[in-house]
C-alpha atoms as a PDB file:
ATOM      1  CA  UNK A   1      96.823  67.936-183.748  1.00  0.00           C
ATOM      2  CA  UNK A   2      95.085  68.252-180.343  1.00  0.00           C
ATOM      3  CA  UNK A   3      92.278  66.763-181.297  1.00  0.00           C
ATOM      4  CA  UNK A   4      94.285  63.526-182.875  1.00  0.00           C
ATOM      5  CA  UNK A   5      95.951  62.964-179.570  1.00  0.00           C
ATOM      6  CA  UNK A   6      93.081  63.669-177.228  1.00  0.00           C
ATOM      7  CA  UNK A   7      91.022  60.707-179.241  1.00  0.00           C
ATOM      8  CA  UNK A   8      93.684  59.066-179.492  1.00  0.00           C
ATOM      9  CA  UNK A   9      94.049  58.896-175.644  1.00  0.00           C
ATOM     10  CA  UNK A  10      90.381  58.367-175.126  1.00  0.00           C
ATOM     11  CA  UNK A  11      90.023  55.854-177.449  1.00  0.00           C
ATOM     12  CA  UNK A  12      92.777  53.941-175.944  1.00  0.00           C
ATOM     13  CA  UNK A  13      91.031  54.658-172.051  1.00  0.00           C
ATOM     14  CA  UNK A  14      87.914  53.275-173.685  1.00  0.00           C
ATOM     15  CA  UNK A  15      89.415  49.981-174.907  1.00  0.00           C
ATOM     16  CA  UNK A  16      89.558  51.269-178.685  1.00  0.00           C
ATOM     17  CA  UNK A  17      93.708  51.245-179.060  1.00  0.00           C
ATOM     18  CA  UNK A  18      93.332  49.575-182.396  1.00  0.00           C
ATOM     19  CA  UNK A  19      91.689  52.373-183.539  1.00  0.00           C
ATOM     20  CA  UNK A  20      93.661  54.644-186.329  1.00  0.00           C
ATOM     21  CA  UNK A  21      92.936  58.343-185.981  1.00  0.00           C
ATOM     22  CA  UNK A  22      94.873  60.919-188.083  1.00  0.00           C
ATOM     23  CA  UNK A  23      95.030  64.202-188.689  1.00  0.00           C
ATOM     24  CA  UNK A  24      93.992  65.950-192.243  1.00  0.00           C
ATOM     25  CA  UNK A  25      93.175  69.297-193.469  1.00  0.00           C
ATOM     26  CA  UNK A  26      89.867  70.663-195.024  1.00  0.00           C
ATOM     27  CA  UNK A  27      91.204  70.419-198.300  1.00  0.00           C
ATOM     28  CA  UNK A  28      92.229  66.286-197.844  1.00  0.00           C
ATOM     29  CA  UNK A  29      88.973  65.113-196.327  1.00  0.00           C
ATOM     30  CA  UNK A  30      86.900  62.546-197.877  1.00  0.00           C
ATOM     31  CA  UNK A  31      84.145  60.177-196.685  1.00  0.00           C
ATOM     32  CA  UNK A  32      86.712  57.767-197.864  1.00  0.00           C
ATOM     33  CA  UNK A  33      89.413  58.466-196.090  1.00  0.00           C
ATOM     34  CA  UNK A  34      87.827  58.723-192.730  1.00  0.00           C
ATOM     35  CA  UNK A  35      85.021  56.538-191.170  1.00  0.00           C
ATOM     36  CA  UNK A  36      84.356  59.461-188.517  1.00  0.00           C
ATOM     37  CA  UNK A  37      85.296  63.021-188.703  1.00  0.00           C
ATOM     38  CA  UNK A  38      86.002  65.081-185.803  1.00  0.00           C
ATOM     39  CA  UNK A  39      86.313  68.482-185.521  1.00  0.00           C
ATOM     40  CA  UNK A  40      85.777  71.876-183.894  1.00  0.00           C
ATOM     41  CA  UNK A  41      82.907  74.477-184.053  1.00  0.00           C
ATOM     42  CA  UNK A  42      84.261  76.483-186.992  1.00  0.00           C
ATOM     43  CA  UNK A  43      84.251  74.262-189.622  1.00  0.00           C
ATOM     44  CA  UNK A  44      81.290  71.592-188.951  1.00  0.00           C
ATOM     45  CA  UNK A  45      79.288  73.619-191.810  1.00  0.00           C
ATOM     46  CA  UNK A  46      82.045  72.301-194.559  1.00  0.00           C
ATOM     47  CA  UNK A  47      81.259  68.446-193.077  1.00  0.00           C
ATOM     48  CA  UNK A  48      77.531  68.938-193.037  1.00  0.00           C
ATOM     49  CA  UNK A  49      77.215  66.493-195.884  1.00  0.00           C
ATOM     50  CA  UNK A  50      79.778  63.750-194.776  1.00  0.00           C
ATOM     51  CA  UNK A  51      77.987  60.216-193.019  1.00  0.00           C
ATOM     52  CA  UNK A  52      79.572  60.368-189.711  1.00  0.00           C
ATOM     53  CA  UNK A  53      80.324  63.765-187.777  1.00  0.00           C
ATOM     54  CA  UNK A  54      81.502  64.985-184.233  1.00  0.00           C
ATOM     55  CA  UNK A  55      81.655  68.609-183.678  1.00  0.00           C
ATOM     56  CA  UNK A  56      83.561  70.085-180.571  1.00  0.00           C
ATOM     57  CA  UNK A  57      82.752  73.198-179.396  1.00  0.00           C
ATOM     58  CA  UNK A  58      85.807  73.494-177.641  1.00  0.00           C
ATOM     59  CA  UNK A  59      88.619  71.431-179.103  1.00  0.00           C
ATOM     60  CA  UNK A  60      90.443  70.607-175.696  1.00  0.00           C
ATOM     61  CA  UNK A  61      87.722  69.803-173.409  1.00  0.00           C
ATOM     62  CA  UNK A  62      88.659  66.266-173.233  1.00  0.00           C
ATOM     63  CA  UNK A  63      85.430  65.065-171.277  1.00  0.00           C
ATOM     64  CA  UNK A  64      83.134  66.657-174.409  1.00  0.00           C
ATOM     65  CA  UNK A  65      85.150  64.294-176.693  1.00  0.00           C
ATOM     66  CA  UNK A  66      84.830  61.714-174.315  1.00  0.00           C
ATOM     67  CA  UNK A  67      81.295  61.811-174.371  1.00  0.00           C
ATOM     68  CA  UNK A  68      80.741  62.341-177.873  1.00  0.00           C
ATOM     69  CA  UNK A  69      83.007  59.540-179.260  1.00  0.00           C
ATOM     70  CA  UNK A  70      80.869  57.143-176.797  1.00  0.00           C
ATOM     71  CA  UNK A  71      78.232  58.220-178.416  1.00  0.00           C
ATOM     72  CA  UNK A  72      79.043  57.863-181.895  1.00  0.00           C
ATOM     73  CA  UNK A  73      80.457  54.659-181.118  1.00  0.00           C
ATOM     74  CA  UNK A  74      77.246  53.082-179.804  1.00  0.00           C
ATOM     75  CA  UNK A  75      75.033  54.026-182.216  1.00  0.00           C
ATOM     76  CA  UNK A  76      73.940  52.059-184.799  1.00  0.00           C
ATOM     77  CA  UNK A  77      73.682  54.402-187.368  1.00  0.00           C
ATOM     78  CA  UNK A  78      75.463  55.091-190.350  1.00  0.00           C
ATOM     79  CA  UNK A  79      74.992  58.680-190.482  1.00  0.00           C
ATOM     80  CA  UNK A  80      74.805  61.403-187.432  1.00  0.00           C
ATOM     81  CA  UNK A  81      76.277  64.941-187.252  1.00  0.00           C
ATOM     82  CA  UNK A  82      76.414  64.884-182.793  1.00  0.00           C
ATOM     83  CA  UNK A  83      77.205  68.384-181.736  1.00  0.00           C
END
């Protein structure tokens, strides 16, 4: 749930409100559910295979998000695993 609000918040700082982000277990996700998965450290091996992929290595360092989601967001690629 950390996660969910921290993007939320820097997704909204970055002029991204609109932007839905939600919160789902291991056992929910699905490229189709998602168009960019975030999440920590641990369990970046079970998303190795999905299109779009942000691993945190610490879940509440807000300026590592931050700088990740930019990232992501400016790329023009549709797949990347950033870590």
């Amino acid at each position: 749930m950390i996660m969910e609000m921290n993007a939320r918040k820097i997704l909204s700082s970055m002029g991204y409100a609109n932007i839905s982000v939600s919160h789902l277990s291991l056992s929910d996700v699905s490229p189709e559910k998602a168009d960019l998965m975030i999440c920590g450290l641990d369990v970046a091996y079970q998303l190795r295979d999905y299109p779009r992929v942000i691993v945190l290595r610490n879940i509440i360092m807000l300026d590592e998000l931050s700088e990740k989601l930019q990232a992501a967001l400016s790329t023009e690629k549709n797949r990347f695993f950033i870590e």
